[in-house]
N, C-alpha and C. Protein backbone atom coordinates (compact mmCIF):
# COMPACT_ATOMS: atom_id res chain seq x y z
N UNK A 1 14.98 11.74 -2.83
CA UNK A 1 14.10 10.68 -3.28
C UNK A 1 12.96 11.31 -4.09
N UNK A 2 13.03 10.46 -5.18
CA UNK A 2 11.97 10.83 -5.92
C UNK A 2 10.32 10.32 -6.44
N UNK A 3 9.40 10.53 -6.13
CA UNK A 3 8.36 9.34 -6.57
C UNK A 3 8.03 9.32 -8.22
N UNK A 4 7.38 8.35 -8.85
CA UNK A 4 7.42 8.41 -10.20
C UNK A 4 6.54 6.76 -10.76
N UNK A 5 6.01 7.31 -11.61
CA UNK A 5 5.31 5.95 -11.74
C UNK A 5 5.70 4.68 -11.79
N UNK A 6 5.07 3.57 -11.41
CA UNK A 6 6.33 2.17 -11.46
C UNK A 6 6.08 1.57 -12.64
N UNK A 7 6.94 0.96 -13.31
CA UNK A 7 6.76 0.41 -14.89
C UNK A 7 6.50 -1.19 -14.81
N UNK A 8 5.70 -1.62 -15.84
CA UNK A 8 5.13 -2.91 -15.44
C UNK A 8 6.17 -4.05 -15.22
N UNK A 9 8.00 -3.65 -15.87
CA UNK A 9 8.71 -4.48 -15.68
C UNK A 9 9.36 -4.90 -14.14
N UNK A 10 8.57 -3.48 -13.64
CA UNK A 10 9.46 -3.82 -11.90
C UNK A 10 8.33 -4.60 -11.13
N UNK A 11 7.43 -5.54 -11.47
CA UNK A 11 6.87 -5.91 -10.62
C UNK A 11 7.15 -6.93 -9.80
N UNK A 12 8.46 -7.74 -10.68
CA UNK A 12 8.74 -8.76 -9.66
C UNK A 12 9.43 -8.19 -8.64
N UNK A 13 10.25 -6.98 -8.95
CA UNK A 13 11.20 -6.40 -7.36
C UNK A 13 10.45 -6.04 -6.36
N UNK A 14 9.13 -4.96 -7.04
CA UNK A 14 8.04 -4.35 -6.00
C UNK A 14 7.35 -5.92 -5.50
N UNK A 15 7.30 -7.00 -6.03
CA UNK A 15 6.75 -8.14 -4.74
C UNK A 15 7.76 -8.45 -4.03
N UNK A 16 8.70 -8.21 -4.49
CA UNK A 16 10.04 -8.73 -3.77
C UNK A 16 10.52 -7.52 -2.08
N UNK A 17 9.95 -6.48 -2.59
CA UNK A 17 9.57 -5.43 -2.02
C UNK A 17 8.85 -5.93 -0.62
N UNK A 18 7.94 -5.48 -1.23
CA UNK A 18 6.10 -6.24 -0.84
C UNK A 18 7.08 -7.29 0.79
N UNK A 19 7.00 -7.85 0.35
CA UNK A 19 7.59 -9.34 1.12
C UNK A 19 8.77 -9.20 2.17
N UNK A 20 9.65 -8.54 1.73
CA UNK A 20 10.63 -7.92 2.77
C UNK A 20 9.70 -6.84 3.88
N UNK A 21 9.20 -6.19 3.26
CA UNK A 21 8.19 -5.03 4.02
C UNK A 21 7.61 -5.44 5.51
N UNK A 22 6.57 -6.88 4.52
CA UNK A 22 5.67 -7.39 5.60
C UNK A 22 6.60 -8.82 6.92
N UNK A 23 7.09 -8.83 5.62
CA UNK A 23 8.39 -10.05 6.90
C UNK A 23 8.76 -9.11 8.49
N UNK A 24 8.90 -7.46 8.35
CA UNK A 24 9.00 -6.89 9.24
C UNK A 24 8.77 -7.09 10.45
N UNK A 25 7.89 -7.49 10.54
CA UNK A 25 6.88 -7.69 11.84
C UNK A 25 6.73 -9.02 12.52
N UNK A 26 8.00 -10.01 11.79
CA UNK A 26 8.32 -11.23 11.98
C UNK A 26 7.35 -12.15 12.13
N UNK A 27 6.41 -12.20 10.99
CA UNK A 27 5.93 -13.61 11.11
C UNK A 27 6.79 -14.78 10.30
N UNK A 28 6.30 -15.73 10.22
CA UNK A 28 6.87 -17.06 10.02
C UNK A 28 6.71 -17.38 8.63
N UNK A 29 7.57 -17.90 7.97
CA UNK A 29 7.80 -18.58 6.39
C UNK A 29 6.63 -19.02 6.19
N UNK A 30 5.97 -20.41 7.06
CA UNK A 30 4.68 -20.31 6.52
C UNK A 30 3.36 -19.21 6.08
N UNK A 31 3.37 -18.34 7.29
CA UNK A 31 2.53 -17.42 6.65
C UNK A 31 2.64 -16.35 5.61
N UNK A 32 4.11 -16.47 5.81
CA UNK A 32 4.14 -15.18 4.38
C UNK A 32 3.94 -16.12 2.99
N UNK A 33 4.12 -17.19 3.17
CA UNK A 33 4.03 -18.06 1.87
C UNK A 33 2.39 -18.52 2.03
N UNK A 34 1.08 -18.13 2.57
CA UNK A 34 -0.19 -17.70 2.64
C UNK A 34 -0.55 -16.50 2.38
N UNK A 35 0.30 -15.74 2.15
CA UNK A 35 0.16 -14.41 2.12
C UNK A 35 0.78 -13.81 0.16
N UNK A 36 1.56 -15.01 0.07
CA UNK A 36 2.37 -14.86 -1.22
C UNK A 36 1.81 -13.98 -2.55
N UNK A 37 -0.13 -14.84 -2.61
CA UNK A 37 -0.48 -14.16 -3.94
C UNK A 37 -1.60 -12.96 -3.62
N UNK A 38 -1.44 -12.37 -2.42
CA UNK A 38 -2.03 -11.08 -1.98
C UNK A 38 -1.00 -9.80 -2.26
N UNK A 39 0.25 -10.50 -2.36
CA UNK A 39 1.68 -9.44 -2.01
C UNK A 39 1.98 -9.40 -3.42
N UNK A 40 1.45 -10.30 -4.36
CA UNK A 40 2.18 -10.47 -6.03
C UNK A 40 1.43 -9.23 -6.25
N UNK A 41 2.52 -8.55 -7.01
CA UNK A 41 2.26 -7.21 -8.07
C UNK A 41 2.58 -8.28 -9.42
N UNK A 42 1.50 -7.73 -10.81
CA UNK A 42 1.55 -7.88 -11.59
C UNK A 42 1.27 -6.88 -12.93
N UNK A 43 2.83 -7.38 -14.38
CA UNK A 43 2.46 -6.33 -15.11
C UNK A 43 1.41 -5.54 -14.70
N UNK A 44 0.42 -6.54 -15.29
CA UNK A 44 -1.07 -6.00 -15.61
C UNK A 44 -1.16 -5.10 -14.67
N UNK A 45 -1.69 -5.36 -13.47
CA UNK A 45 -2.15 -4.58 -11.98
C UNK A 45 -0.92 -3.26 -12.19
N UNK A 46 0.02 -3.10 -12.42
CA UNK A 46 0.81 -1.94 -12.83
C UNK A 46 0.38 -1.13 -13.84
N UNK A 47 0.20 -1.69 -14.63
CA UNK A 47 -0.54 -1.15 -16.20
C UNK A 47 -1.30 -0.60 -15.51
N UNK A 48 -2.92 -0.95 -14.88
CA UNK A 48 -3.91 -0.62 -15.49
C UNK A 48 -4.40 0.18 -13.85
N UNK A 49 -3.35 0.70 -12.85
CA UNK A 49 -3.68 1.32 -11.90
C UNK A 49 -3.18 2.05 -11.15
N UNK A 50 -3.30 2.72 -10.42
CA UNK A 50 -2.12 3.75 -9.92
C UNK A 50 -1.09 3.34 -8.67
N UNK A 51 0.00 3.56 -9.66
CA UNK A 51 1.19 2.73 -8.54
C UNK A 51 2.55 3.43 -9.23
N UNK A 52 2.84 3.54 -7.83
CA UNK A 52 3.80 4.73 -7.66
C UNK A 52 4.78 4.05 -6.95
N UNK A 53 6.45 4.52 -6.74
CA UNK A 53 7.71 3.75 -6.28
C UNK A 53 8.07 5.67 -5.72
N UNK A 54 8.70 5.16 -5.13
CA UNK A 54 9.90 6.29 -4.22
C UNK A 54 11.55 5.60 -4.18
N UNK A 55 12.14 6.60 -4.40
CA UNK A 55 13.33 6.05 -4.73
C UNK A 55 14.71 7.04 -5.55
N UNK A 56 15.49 6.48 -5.58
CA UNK A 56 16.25 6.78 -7.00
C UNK A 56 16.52 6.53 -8.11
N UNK A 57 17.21 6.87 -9.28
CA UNK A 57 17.84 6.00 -10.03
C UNK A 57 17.85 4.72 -9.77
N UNK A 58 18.67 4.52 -8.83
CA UNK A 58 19.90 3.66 -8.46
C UNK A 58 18.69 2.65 -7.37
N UNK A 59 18.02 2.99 -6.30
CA UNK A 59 17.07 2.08 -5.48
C UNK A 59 15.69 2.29 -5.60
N UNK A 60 14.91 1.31 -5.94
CA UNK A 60 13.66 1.73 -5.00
C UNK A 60 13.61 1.35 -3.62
N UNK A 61 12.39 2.27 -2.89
CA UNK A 61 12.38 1.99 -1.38
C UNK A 61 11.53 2.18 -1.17
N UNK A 62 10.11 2.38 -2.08
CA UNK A 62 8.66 1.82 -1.59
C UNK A 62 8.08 2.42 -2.84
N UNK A 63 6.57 1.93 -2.20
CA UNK A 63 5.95 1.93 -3.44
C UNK A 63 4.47 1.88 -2.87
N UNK A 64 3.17 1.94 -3.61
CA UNK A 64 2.12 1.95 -3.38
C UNK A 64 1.40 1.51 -4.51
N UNK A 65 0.22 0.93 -4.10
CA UNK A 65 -1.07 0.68 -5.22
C UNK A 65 -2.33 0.99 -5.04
N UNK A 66 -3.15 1.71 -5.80
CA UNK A 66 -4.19 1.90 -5.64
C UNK A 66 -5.16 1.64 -7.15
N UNK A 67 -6.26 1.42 -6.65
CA UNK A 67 -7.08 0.86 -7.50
C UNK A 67 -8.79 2.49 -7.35
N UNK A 68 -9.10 2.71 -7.90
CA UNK A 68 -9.98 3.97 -8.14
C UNK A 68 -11.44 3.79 -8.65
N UNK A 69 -12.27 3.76 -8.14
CA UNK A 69 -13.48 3.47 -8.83
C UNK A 69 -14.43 4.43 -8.65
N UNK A 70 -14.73 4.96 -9.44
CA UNK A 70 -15.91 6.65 -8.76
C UNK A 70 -15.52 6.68 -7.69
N UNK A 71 -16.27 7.37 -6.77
CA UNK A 71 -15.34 8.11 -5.30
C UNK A 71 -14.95 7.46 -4.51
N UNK A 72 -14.43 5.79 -4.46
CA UNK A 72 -13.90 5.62 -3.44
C UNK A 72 -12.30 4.82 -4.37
N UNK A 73 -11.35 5.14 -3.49
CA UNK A 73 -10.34 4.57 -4.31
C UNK A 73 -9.82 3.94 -2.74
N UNK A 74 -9.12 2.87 -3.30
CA UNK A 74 -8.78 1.39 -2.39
C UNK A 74 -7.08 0.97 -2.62
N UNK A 75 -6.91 1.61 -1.33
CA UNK A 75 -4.95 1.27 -1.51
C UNK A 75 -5.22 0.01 -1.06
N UNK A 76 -4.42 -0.44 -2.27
CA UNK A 76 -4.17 -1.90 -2.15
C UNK A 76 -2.78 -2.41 -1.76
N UNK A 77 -1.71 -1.30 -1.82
CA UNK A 77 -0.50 -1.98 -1.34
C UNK A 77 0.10 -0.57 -0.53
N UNK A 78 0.89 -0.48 0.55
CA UNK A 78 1.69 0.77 0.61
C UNK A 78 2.74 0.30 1.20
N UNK A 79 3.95 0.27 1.22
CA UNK A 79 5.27 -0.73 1.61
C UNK A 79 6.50 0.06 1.13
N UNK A 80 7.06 0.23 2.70
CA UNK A 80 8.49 0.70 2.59
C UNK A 80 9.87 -0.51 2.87
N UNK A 81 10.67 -0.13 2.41
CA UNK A 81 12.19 -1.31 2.50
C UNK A 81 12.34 -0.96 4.05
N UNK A 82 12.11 -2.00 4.54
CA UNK A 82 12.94 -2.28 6.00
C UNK A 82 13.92 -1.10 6.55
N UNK A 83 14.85 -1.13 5.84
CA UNK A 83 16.04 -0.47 6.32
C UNK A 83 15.81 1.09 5.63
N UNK A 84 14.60 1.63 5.28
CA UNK A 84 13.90 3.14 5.45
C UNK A 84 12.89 2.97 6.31
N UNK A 85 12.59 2.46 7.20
CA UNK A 85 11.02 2.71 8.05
C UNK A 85 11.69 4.10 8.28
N UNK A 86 10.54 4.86 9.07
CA UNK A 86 10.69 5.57 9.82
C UNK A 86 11.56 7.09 9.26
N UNK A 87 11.73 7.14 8.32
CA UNK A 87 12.40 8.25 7.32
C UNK A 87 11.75 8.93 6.41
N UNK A 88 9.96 8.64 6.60
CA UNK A 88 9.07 9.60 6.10
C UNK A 88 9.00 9.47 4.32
N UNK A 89 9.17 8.18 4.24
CA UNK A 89 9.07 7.79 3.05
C UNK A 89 7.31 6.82 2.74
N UNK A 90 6.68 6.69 3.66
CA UNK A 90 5.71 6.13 3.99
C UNK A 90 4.65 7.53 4.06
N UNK A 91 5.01 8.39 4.74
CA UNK A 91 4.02 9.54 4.67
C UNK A 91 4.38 9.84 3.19
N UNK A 92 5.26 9.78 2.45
CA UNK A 92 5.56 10.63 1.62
C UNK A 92 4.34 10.04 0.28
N UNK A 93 4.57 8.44 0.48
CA UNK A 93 3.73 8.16 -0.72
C UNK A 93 2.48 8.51 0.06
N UNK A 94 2.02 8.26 1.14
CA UNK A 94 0.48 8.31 1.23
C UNK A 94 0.14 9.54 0.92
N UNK A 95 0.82 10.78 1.30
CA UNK A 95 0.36 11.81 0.42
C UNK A 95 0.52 12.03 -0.86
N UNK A 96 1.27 11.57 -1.51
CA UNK A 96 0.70 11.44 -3.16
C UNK A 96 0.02 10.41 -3.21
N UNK A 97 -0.14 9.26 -2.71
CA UNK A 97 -1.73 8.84 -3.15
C UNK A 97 -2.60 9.70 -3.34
N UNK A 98 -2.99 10.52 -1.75
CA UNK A 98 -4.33 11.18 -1.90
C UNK A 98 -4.65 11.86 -2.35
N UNK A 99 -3.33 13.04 -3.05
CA UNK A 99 -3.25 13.80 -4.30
C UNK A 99 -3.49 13.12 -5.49
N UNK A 100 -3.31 11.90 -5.63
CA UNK A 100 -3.88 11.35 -6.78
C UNK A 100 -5.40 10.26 -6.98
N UNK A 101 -5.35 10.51 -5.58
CA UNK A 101 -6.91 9.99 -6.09
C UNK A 101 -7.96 11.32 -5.45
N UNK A 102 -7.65 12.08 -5.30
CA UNK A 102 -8.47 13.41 -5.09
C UNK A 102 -8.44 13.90 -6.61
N UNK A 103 -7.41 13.81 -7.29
CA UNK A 103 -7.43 14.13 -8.68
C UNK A 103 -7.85 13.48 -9.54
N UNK A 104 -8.44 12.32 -9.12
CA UNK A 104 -9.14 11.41 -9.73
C UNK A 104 -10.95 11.63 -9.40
N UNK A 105 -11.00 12.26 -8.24
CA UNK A 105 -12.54 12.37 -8.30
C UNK A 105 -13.10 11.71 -6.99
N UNK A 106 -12.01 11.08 -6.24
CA UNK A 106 -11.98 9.86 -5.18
C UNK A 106 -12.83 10.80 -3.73
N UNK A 107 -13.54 10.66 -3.33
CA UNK A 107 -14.33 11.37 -2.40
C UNK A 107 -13.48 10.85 -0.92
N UNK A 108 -13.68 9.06 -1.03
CA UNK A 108 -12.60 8.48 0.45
C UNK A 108 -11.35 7.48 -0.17
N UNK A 109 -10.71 6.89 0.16
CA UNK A 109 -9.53 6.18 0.26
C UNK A 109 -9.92 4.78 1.27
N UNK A 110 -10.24 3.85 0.63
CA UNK A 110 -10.37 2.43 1.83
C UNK A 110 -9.24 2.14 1.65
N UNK A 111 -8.93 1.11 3.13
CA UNK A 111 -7.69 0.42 2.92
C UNK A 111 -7.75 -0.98 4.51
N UNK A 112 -7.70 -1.74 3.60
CA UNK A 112 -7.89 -2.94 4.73
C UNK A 112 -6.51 -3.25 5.41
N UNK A 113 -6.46 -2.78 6.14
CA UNK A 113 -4.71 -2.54 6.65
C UNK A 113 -4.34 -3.70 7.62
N UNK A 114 -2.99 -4.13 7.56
CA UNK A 114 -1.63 -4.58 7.90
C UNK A 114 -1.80 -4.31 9.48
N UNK A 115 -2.63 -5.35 10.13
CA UNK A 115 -2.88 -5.09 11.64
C UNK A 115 -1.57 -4.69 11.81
N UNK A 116 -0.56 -4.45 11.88
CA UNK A 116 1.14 -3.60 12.68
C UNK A 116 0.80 -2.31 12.17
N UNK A 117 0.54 -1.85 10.76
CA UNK A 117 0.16 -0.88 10.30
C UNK A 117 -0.49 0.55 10.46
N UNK A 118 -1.91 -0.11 11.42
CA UNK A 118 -2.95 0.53 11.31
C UNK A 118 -2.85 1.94 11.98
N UNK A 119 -2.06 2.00 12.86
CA UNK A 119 -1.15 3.24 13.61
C UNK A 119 -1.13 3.86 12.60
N UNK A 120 -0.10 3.85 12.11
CA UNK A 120 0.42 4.97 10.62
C UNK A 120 -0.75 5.17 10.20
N UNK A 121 -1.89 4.70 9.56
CA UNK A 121 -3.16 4.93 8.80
C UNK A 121 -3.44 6.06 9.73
N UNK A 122 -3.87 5.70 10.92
CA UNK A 122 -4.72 6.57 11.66
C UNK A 122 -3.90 7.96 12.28
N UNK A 123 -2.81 7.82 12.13
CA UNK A 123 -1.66 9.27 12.07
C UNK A 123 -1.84 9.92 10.72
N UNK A 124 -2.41 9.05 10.12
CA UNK A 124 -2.20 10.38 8.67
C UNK A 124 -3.66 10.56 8.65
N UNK A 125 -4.50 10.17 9.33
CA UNK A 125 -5.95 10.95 9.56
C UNK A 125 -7.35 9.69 8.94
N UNK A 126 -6.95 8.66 8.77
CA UNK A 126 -7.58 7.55 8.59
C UNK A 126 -8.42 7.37 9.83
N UNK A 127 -9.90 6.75 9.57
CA UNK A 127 -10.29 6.39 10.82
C UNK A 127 -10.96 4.78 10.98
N UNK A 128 -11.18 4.00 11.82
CA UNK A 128 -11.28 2.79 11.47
C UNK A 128 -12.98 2.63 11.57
N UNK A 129 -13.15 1.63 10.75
CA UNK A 129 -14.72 1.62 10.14
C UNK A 129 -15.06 -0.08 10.90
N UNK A 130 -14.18 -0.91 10.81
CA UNK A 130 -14.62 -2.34 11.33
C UNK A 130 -13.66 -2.93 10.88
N UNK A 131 -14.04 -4.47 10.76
CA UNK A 131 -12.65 -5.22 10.07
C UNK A 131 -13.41 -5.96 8.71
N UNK A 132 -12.39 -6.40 8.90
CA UNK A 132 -12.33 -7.30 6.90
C UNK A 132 -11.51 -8.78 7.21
N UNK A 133 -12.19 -9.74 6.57
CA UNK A 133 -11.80 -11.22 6.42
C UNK A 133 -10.23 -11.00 5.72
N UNK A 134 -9.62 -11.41 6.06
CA UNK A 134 -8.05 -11.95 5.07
C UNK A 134 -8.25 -12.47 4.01
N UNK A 135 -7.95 -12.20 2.84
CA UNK A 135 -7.68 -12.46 1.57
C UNK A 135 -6.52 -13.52 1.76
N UNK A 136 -6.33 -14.04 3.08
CA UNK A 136 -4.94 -15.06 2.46
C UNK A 136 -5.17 -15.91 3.86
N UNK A 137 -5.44 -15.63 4.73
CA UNK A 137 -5.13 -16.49 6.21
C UNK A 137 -6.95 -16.71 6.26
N UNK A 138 -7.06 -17.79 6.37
CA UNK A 138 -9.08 -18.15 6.89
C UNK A 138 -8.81 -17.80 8.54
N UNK A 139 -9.96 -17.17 8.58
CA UNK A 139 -9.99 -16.27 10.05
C UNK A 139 -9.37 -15.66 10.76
N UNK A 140 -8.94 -15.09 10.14
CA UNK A 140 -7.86 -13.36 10.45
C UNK A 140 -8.90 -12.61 9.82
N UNK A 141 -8.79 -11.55 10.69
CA UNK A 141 -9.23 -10.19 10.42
C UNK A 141 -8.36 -8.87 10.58
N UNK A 142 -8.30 -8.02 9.10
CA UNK A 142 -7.49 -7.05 9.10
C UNK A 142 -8.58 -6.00 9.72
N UNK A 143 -7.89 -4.98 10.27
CA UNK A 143 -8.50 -3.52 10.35
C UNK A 143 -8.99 -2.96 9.34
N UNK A 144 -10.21 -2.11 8.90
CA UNK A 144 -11.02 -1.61 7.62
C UNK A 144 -10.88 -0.47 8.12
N UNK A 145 -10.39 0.26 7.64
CA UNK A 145 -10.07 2.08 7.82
C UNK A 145 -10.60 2.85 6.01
N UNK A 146 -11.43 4.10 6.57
CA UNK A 146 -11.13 4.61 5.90
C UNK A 146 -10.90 6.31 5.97
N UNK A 147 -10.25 6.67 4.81
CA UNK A 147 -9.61 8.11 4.89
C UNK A 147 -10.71 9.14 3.96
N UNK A 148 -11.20 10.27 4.49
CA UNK A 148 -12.17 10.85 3.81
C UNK A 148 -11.30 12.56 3.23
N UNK A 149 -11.42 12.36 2.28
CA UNK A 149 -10.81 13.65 1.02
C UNK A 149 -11.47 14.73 1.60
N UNK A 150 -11.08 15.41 2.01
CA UNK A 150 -11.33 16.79 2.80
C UNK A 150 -11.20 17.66 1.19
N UNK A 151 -12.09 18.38 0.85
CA UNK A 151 -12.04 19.15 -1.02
C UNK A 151 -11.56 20.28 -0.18
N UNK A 152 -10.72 20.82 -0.79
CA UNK A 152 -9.49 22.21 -0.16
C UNK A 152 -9.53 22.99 -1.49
């Protein structure tokens, strides 16, 4: 598997992605369809930010987004295919994230995480800061973690 930048034409698969990912954890049709335009990747948002796919030729099987602003850069998406959990394809992008936003200048990494999620965050050395309102559900609160760039 290889990672490699994602091109603005795959964005409908990477939501299509996106959506299989979070269905994981079995919530219900209604809420993923509340959740719908948090999970949309677009051209644009491909264009103009760092987002990366793992994969082959032939499949993708995850992908990530991040958005970079002077030193703090903000994963906005990180999502593996169902049928790879657990095959280190999830560590694999989060460490090229942080190689790429350390190479960007990024001091920490926020990430308002996927309450099922927040485990994995805090295994790859994330620590949790408080929570954050839902961008899609009124009164849900995600976990607010963040990851601090250790300069090596």
């Amino acid at each position: 598997m290889e990672i490699r930048r994602a091109q603005p034409r795959e964005a409908p698969s990477l939501t299509a992605l996106a959506f299989r990912s979070k269905a994981v954890w079995g919530y219900k049709d209604a809420f993923m369809e509340q959740c719908r335009e948090e999970l949309t990747l677009t051209a644009e948002y491909i264009s103009s930010r760092e987002v990366y796919v793992i994969g082959s030729d032939l499949r993708v099987v995850g992908f990530y987004g991040m958005s970079i602003r002077g030193p703090i850069a903000t994963l906005d998406f990180l999502f593996v295919d169902p049928g790879f959990l657990r095959e280190g394809m999830g560590r694999d992008l989060w460490n090229h994230a942080i190689a790429r936003a350390k190479l960007s200048g990024a001091a920490s990494v926020s990430i308002d995480a996927e309450p099922h999620a927040e485990l994995f965050y805090r295994l790859m050395g994330a620590q949790r800061i408080g929570v954050t309102a839902s961008g899609s559900i009124p009164g849900r609160v995600l976990p607010q973690l963040r990851f601090t760039i250790i300069d090596s």
